[in-house]
C-alpha atoms as a PDB file:
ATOM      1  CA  UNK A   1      87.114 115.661 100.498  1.00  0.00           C
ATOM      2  CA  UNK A   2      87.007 114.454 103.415  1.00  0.00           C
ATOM      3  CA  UNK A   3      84.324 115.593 106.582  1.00  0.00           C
ATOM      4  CA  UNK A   4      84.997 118.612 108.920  1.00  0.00           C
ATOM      5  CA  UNK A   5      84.070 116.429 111.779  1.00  0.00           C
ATOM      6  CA  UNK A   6      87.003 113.596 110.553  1.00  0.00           C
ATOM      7  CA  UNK A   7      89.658 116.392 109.618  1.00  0.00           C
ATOM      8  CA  UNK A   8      88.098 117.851 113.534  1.00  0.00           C
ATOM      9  CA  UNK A   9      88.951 114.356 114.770  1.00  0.00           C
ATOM     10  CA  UNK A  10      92.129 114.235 113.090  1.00  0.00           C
ATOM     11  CA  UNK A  11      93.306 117.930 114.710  1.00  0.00           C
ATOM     12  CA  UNK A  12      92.040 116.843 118.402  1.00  0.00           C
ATOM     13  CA  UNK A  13      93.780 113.235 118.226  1.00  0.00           C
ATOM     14  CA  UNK A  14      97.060 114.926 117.042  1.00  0.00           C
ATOM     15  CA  UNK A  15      96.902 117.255 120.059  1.00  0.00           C
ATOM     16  CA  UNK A  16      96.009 114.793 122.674  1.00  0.00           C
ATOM     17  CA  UNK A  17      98.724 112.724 121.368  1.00  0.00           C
ATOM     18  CA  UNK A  18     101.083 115.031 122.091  1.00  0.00           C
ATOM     19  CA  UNK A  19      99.807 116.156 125.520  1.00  0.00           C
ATOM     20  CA  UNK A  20      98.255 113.084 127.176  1.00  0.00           C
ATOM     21  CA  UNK A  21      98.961 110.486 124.927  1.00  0.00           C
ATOM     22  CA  UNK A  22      96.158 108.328 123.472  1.00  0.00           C
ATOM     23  CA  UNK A  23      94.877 105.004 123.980  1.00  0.00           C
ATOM     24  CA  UNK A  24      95.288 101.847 121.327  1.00  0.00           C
ATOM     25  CA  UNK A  25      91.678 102.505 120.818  1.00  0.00           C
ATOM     26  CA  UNK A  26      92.770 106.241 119.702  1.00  0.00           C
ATOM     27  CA  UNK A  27      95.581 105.617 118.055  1.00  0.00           C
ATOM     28  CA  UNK A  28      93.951 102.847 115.724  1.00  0.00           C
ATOM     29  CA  UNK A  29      91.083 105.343 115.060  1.00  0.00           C
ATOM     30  CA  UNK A  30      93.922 107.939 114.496  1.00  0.00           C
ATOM     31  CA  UNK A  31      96.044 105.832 112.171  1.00  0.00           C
ATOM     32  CA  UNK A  32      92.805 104.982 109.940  1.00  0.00           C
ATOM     33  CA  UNK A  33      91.984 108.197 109.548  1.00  0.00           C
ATOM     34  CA  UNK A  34      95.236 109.322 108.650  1.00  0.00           C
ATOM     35  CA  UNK A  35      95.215 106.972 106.371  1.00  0.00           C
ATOM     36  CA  UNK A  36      91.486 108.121 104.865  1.00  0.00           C
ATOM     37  CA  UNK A  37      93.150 111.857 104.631  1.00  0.00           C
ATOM     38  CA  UNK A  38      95.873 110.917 102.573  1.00  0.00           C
ATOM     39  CA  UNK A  39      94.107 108.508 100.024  1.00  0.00           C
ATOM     40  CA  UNK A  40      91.855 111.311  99.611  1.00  0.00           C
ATOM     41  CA  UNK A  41      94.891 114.155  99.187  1.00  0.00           C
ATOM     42  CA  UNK A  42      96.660 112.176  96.891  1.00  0.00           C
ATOM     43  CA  UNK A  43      93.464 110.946  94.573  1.00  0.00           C
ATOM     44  CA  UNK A  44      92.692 114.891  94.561  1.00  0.00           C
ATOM     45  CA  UNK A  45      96.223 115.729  94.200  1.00  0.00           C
ATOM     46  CA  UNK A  46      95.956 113.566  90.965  1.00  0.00           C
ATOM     47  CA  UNK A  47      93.038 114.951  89.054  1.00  0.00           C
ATOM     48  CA  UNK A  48      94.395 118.062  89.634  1.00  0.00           C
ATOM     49  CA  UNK A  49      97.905 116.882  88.196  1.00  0.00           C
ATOM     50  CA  UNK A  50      95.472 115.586  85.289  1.00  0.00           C
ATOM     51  CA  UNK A  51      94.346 119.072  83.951  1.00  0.00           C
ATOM     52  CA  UNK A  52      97.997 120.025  83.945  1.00  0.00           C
ATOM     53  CA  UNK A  53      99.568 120.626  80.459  1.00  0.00           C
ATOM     54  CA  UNK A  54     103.263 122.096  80.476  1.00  0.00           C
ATOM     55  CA  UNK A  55     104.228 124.199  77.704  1.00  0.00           C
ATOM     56  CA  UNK A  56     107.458 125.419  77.012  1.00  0.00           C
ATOM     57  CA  UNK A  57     108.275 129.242  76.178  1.00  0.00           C
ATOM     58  CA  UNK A  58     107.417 128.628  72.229  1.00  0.00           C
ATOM     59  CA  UNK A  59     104.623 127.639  72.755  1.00  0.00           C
ATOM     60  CA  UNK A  60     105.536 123.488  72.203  1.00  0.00           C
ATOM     61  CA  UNK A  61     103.867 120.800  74.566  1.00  0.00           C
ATOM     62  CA  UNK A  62     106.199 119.644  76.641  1.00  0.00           C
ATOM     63  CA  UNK A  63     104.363 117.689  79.701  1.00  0.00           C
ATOM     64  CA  UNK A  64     105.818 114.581  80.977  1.00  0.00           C
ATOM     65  CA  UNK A  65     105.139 111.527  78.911  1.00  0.00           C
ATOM     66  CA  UNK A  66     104.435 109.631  82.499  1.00  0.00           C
ATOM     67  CA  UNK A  67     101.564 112.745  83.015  1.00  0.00           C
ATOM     68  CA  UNK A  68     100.369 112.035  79.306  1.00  0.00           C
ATOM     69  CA  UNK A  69     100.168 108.146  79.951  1.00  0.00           C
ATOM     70  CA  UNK A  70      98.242 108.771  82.896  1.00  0.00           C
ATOM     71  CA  UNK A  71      96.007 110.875  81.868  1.00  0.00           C
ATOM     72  CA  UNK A  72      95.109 108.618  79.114  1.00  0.00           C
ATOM     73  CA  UNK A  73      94.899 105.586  81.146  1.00  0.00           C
ATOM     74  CA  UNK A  74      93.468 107.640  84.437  1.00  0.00           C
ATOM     75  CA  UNK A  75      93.174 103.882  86.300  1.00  0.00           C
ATOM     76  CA  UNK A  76      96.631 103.800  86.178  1.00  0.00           C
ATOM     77  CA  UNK A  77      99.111 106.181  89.154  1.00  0.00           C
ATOM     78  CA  UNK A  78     101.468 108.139  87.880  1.00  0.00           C
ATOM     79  CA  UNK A  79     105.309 107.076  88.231  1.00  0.00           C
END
């Protein structure tokens, strides 16, 4: 997860960039950090796709075989 001060960073950059404008200096801190968010959404996104198991109205595992790979081989992202 990332810090309240980065996702405070991340908020105030966004809005100056829309009013003002920023810098190269802010928009290269603005683009990292961006960048920082989403490797951290999607790496959280996928260990919660991990304790997903779909099941089918009898009852019958039915999840993805891609899901099941992955969460065998966790190293691995999911296609």
């Amino acid at each position: 997860m990332l810090s309240k001060e980065k996702l405070q960073r991340i908020n105030e950059l966004a809005k100056r960039a829309k009013t003002s404008g920023l810098t190269k200096k802010e928009e290269n801190e603005q683009n990292m950090l961006r960048k920082e968010y989403l490797q951290t959404f999607r790496a959280s996104f996928k260990n919660h796709l991990h304790s997903v198991t779909v099941v089918d109205e009898n009852g019958n595992d039915v999840t993805p075989d891609a899901l099941k790979e992955s969460k065998r081989n966790k190293d691995n992202p999911l296609h």
